[in-house]
PDB file of N, CA and C in Angstrom:
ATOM      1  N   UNK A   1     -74.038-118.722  -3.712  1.00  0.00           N
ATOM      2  CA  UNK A   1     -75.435-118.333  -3.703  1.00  0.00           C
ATOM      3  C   UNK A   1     -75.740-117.723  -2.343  1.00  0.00           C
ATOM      4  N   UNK A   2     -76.314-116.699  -2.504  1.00  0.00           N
ATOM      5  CA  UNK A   2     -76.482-116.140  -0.924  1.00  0.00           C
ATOM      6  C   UNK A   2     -77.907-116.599  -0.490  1.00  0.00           C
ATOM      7  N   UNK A   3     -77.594-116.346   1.016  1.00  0.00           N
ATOM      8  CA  UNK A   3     -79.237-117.160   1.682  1.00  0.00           C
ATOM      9  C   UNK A   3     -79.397-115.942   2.250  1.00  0.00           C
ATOM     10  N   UNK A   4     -80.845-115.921   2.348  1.00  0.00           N
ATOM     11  CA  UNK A   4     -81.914-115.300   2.954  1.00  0.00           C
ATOM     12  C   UNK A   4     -82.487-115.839   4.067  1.00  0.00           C
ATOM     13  N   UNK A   5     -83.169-114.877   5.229  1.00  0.00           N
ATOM     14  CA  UNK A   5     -84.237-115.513   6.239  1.00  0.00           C
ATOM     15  C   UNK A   5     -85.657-115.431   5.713  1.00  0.00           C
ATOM     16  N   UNK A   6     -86.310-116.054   5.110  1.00  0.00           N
ATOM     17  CA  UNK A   6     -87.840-115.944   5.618  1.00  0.00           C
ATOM     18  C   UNK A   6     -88.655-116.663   6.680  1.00  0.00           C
ATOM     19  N   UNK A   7     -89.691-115.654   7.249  1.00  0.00           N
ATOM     20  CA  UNK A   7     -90.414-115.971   8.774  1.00  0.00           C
ATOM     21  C   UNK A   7     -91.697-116.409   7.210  1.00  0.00           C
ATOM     22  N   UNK A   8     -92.445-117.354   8.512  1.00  0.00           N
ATOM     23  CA  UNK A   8     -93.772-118.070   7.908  1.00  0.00           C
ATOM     24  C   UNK A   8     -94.476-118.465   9.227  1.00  0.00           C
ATOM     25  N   UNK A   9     -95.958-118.891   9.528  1.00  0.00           N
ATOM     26  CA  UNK A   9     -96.604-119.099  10.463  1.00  0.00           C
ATOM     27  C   UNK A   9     -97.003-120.569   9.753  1.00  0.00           C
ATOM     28  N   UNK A  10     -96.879-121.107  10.673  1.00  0.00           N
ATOM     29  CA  UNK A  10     -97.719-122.461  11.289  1.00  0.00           C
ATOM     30  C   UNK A  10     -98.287-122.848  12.311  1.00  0.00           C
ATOM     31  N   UNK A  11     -99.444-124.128  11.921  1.00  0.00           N
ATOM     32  CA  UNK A  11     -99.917-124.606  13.184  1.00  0.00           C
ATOM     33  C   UNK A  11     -99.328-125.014  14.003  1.00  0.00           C
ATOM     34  N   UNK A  12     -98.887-124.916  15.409  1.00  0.00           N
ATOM     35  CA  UNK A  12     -97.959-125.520  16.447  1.00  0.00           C
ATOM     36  C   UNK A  12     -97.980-127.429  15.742  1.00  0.00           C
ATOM     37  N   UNK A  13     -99.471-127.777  15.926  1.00  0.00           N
ATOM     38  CA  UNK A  13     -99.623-128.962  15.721  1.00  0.00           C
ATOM     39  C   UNK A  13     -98.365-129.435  14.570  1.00  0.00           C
ATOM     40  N   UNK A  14     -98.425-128.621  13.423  1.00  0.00           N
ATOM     41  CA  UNK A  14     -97.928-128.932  12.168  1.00  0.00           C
ATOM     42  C   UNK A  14     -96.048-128.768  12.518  1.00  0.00           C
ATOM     43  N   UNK A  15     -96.028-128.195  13.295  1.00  0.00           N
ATOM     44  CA  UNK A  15     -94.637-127.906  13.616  1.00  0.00           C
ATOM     45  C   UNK A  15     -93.929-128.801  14.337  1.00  0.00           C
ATOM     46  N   UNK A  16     -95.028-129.153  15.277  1.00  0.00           N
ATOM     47  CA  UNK A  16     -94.880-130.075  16.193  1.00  0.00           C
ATOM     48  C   UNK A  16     -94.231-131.869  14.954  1.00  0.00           C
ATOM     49  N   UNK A  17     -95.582-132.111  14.509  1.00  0.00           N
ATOM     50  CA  UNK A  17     -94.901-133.083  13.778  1.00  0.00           C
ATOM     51  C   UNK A  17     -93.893-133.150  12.481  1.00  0.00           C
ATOM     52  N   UNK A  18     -93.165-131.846  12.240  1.00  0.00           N
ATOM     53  CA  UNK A  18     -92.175-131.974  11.350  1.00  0.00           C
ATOM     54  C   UNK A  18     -90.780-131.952  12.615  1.00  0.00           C
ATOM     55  N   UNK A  19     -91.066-131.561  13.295  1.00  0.00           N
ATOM     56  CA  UNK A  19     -89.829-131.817  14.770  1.00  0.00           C
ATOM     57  C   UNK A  19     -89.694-133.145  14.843  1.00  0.00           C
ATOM     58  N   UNK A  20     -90.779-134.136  14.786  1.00  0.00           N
ATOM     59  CA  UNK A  20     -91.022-135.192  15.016  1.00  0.00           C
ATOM     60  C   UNK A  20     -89.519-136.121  14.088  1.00  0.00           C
ATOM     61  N   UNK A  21     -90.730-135.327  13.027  1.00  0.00           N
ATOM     62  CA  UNK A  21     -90.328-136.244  11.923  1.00  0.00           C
ATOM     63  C   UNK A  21     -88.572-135.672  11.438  1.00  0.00           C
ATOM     64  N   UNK A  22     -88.423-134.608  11.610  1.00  0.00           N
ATOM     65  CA  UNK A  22     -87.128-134.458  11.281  1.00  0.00           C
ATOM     66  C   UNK A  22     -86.088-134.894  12.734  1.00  0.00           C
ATOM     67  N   UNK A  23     -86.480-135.275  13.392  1.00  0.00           N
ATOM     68  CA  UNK A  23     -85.277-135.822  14.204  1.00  0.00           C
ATOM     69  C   UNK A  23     -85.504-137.381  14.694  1.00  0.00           C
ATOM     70  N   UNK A  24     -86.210-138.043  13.491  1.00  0.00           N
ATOM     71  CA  UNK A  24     -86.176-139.428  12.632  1.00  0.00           C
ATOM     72  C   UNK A  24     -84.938-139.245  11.727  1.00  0.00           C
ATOM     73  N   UNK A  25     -84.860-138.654  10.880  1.00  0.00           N
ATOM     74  CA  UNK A  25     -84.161-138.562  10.010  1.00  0.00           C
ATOM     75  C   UNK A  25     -82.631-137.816  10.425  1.00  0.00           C
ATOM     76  N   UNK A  26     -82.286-137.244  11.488  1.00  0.00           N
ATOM     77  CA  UNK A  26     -81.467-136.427  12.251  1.00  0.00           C
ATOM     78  C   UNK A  26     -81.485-135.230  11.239  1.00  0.00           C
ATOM     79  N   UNK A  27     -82.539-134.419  10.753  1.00  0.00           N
ATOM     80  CA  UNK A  27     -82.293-133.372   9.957  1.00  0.00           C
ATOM     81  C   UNK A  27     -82.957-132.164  11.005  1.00  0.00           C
ATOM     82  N   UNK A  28     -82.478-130.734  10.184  1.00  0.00           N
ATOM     83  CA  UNK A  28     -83.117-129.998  10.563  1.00  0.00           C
ATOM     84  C   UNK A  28     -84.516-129.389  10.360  1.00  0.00           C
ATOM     85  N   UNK A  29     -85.055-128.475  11.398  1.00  0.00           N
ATOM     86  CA  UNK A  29     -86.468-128.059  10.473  1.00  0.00           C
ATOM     87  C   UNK A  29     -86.588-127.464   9.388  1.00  0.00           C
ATOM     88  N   UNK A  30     -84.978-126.174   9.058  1.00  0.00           N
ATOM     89  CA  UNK A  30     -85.169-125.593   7.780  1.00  0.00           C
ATOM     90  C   UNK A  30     -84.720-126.570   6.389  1.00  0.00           C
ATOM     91  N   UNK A  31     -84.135-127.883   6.927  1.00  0.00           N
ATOM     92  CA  UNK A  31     -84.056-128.793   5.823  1.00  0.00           C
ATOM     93  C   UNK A  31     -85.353-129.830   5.925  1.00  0.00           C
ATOM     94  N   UNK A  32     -86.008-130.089   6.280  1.00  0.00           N
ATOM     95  CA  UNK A  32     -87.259-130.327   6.160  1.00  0.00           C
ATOM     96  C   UNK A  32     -88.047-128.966   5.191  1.00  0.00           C
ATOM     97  N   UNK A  33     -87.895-128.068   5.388  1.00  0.00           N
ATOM     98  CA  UNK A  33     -89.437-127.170   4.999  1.00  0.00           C
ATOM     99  C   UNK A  33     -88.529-126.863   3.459  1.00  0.00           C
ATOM    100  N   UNK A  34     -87.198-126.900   3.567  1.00  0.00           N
ATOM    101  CA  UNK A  34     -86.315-126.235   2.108  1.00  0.00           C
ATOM    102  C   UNK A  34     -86.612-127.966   1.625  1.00  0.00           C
ATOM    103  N   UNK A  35     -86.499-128.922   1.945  1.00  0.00           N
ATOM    104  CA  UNK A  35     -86.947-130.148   0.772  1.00  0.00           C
ATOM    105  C   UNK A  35     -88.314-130.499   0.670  1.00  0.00           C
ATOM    106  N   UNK A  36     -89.346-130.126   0.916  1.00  0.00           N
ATOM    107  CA  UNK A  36     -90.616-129.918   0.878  1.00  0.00           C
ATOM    108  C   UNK A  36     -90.626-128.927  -0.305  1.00  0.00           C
ATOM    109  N   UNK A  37     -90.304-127.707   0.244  1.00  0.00           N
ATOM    110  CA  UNK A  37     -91.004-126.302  -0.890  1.00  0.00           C
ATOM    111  C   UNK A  37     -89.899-127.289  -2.100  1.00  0.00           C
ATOM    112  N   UNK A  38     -88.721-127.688  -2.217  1.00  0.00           N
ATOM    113  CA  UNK A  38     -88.042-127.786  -3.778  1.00  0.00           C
ATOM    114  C   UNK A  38     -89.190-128.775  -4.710  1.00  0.00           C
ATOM    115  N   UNK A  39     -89.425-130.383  -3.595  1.00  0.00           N
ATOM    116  CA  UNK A  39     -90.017-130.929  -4.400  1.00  0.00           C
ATOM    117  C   UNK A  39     -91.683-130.248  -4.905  1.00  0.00           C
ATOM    118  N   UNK A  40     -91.914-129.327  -3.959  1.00  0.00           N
ATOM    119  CA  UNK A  40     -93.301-129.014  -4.770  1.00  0.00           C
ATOM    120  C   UNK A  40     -93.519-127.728  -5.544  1.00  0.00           C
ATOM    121  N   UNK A  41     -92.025-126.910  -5.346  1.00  0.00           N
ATOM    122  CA  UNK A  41     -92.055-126.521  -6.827  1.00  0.00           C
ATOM    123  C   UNK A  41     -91.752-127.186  -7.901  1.00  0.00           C
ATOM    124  N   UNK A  42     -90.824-127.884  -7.949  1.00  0.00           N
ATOM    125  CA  UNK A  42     -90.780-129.093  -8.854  1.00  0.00           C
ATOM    126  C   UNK A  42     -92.027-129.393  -9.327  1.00  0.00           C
ATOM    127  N   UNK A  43     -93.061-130.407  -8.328  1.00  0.00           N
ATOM    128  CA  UNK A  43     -94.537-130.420  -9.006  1.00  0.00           C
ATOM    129  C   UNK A  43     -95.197-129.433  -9.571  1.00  0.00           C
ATOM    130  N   UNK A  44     -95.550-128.206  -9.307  1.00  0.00           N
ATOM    131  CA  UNK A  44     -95.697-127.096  -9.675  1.00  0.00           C
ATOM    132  C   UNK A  44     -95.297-126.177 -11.224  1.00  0.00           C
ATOM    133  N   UNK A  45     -94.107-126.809 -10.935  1.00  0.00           N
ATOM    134  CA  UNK A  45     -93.531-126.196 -12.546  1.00  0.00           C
ATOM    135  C   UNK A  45     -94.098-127.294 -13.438  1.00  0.00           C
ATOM    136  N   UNK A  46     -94.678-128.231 -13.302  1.00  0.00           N
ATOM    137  CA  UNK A  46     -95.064-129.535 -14.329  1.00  0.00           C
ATOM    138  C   UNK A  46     -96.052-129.127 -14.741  1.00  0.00           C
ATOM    139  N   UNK A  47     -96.893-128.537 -14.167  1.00  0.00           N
ATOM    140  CA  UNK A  47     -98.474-128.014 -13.882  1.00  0.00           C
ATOM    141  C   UNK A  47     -98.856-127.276 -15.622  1.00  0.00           C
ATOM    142  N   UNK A  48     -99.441-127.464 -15.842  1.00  0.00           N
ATOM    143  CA  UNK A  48    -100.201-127.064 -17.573  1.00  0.00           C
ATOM    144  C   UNK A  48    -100.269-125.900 -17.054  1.00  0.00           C
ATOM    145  N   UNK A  49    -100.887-125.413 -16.456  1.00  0.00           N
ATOM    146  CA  UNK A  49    -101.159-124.068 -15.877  1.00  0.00           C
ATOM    147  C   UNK A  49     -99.549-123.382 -16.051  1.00  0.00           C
ATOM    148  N   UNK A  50     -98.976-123.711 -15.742  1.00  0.00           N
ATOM    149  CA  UNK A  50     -97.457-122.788 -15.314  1.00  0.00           C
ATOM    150  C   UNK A  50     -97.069-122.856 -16.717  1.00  0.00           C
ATOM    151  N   UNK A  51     -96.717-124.455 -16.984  1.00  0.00           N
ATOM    152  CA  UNK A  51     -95.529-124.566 -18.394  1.00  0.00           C
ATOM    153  C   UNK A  51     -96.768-123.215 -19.725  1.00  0.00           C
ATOM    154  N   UNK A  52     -98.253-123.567 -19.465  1.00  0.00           N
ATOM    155  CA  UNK A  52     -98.512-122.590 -20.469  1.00  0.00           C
ATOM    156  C   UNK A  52     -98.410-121.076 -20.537  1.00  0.00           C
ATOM    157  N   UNK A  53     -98.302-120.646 -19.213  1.00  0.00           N
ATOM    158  CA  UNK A  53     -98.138-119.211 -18.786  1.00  0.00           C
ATOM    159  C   UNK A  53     -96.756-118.409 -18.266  1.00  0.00           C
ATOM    160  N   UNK A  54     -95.895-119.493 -18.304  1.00  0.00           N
ATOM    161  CA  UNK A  54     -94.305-119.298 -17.454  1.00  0.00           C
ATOM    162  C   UNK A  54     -94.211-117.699 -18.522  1.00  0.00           C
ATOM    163  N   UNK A  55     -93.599-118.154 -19.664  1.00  0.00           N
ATOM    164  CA  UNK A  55     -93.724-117.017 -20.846  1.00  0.00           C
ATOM    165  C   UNK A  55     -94.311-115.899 -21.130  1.00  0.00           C
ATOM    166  N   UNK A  56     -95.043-115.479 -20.165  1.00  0.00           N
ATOM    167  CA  UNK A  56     -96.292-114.264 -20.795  1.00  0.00           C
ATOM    168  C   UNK A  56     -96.475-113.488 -19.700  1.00  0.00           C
ATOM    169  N   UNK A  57     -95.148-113.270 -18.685  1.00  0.00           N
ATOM    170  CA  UNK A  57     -95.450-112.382 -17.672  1.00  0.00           C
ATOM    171  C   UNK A  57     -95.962-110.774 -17.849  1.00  0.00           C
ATOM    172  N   UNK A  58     -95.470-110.609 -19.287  1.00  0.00           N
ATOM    173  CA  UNK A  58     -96.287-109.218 -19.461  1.00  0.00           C
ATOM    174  C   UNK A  58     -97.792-109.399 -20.183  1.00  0.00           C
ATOM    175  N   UNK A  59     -98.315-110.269 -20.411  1.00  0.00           N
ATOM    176  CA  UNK A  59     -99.380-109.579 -20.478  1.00  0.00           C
ATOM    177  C   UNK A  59    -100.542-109.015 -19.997  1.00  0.00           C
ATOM    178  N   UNK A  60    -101.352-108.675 -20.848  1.00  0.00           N
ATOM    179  CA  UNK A  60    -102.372-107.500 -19.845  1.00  0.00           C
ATOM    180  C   UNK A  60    -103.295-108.565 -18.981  1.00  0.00           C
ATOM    181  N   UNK A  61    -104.012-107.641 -18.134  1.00  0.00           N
ATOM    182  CA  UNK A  61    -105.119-108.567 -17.737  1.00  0.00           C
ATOM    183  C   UNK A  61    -106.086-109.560 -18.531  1.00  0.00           C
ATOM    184  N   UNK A  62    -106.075-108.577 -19.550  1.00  0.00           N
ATOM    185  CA  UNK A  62    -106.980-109.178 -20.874  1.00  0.00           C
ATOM    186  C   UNK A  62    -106.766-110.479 -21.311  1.00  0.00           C
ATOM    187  N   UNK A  63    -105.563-110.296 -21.692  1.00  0.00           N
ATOM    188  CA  UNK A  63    -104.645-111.267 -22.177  1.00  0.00           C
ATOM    189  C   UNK A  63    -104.420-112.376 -21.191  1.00  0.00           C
ATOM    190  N   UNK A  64    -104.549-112.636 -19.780  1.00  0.00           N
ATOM    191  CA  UNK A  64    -104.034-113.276 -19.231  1.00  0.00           C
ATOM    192  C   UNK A  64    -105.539-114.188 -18.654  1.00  0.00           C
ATOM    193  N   UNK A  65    -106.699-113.327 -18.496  1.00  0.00           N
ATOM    194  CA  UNK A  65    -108.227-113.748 -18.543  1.00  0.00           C
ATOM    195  C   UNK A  65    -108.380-114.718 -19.813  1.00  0.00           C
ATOM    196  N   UNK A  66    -108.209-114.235 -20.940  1.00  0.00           N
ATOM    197  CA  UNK A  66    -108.249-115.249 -22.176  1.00  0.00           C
ATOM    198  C   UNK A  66    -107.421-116.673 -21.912  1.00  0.00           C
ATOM    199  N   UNK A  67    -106.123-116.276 -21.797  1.00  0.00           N
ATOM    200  CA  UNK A  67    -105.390-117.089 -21.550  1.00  0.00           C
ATOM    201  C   UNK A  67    -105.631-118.535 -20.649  1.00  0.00           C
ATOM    202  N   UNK A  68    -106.071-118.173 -19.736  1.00  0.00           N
ATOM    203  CA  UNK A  68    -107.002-118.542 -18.521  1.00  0.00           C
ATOM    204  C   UNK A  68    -108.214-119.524 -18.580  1.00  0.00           C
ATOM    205  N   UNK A  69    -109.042-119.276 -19.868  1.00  0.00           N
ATOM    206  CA  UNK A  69    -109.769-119.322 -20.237  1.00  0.00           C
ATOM    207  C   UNK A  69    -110.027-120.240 -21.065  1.00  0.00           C
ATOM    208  N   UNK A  70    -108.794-120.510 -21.893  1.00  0.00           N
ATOM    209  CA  UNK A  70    -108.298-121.232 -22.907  1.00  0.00           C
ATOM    210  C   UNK A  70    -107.523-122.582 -22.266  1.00  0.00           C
ATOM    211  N   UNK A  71    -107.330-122.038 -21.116  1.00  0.00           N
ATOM    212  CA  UNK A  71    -106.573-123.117 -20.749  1.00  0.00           C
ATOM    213  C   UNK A  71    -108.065-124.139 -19.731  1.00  0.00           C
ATOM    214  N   UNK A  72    -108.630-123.266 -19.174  1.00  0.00           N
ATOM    215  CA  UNK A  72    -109.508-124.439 -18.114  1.00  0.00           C
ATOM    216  C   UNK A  72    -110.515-125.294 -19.452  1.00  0.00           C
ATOM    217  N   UNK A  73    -110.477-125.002 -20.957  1.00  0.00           N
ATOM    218  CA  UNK A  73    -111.032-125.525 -21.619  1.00  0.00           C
ATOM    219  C   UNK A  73    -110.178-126.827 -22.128  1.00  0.00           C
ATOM    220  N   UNK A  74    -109.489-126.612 -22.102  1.00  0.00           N
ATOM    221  CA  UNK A  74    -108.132-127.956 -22.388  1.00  0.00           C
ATOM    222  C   UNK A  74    -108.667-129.375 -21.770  1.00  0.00           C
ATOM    223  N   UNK A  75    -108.196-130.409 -22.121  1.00  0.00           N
ATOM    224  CA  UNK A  75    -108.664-131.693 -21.855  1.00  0.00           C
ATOM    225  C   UNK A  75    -107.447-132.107 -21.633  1.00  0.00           C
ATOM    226  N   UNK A  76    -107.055-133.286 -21.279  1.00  0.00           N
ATOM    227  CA  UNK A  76    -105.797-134.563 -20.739  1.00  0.00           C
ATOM    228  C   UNK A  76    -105.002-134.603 -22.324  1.00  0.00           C
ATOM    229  N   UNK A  77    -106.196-134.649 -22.963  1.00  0.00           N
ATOM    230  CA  UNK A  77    -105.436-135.209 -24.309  1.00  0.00           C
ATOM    231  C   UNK A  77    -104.912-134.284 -24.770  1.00  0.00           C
ATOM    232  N   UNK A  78    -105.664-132.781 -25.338  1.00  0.00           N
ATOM    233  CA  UNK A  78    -105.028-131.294 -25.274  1.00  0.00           C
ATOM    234  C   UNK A  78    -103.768-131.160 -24.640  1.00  0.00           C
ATOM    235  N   UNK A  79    -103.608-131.674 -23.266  1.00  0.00           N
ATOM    236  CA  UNK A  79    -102.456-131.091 -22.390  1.00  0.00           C
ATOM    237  C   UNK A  79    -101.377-131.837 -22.868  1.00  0.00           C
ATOM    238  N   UNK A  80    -101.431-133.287 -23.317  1.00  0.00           N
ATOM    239  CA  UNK A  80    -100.430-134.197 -23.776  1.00  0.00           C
ATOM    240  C   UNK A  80     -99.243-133.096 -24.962  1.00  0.00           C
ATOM    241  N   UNK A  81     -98.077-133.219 -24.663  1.00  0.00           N
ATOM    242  CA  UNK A  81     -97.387-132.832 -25.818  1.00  0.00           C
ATOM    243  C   UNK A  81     -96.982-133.708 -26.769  1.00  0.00           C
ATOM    244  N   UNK A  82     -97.503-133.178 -27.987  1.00  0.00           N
ATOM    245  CA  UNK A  82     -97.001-134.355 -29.018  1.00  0.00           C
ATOM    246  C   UNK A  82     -96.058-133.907 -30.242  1.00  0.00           C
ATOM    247  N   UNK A  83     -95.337-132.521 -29.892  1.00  0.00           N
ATOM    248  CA  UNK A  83     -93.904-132.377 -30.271  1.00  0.00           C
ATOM    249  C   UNK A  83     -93.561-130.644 -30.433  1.00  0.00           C
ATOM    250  N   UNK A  84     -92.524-130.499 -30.333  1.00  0.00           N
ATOM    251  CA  UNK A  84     -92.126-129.342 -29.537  1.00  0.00           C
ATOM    252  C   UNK A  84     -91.638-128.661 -30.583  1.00  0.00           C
ATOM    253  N   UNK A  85     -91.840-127.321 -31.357  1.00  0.00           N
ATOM    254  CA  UNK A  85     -91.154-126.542 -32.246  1.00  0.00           C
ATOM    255  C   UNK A  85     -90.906-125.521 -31.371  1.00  0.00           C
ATOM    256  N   UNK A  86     -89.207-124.910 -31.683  1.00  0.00           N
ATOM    257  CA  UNK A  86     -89.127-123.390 -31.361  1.00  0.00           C
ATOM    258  C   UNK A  86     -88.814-122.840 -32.653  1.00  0.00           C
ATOM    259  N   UNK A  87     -89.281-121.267 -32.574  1.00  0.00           N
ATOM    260  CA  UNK A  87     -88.804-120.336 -33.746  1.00  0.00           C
ATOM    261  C   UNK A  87     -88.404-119.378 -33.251  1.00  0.00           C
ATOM    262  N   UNK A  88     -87.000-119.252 -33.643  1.00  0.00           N
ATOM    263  CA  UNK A  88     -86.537-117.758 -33.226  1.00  0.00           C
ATOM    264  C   UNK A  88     -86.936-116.401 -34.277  1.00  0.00           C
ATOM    265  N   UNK A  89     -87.120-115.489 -33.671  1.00  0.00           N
ATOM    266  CA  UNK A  89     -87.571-114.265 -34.518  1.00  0.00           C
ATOM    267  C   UNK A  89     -86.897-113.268 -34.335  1.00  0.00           C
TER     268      UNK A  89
END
């Protein structure tokens, strides 16, 4: 797998205490900020919002306003899955 650099800005403050905290643990800062971003994409991909929209990168604005729309109307119980069909076409 090849790696990449990405630059990002932070608060000194905020930097300051992941230095802290990663040389508690004897880690580095880019393994601090790379196990941070995994677990909260992890949370992220759980998100009703995502699992309902992952699928529908093309559609229009239209489509994605509705979509949108449909979804902030959803309730806890709505979001619950209570069983999973696929159909291939």
């Amino acid at each position: 797998m090849a790696t990449k650099a990405l630059n990002f800005k932070m608060e000194e403050t905020e930097i300051l205490d992941m230095r802290k905290v990663a040389s508690v643990f004897n880690m580095t800062l880019t393994d601090v900020v790379r196990e941070a971003v995994k677990e909260y994409i992890e949370k992220m991909k759980k998100d009703p919002f995502y699992r309902l929209t992952v699928n529908v990168e093309d559609a229009s604005a239209e489509e994605s306003a509705e979509i949108l729309t449909e979804i902030d109307r959803l309730t806890d119980d709505d979001l619950s899955i209570a069983s999973e069909k696929q159909i291939t076409i």
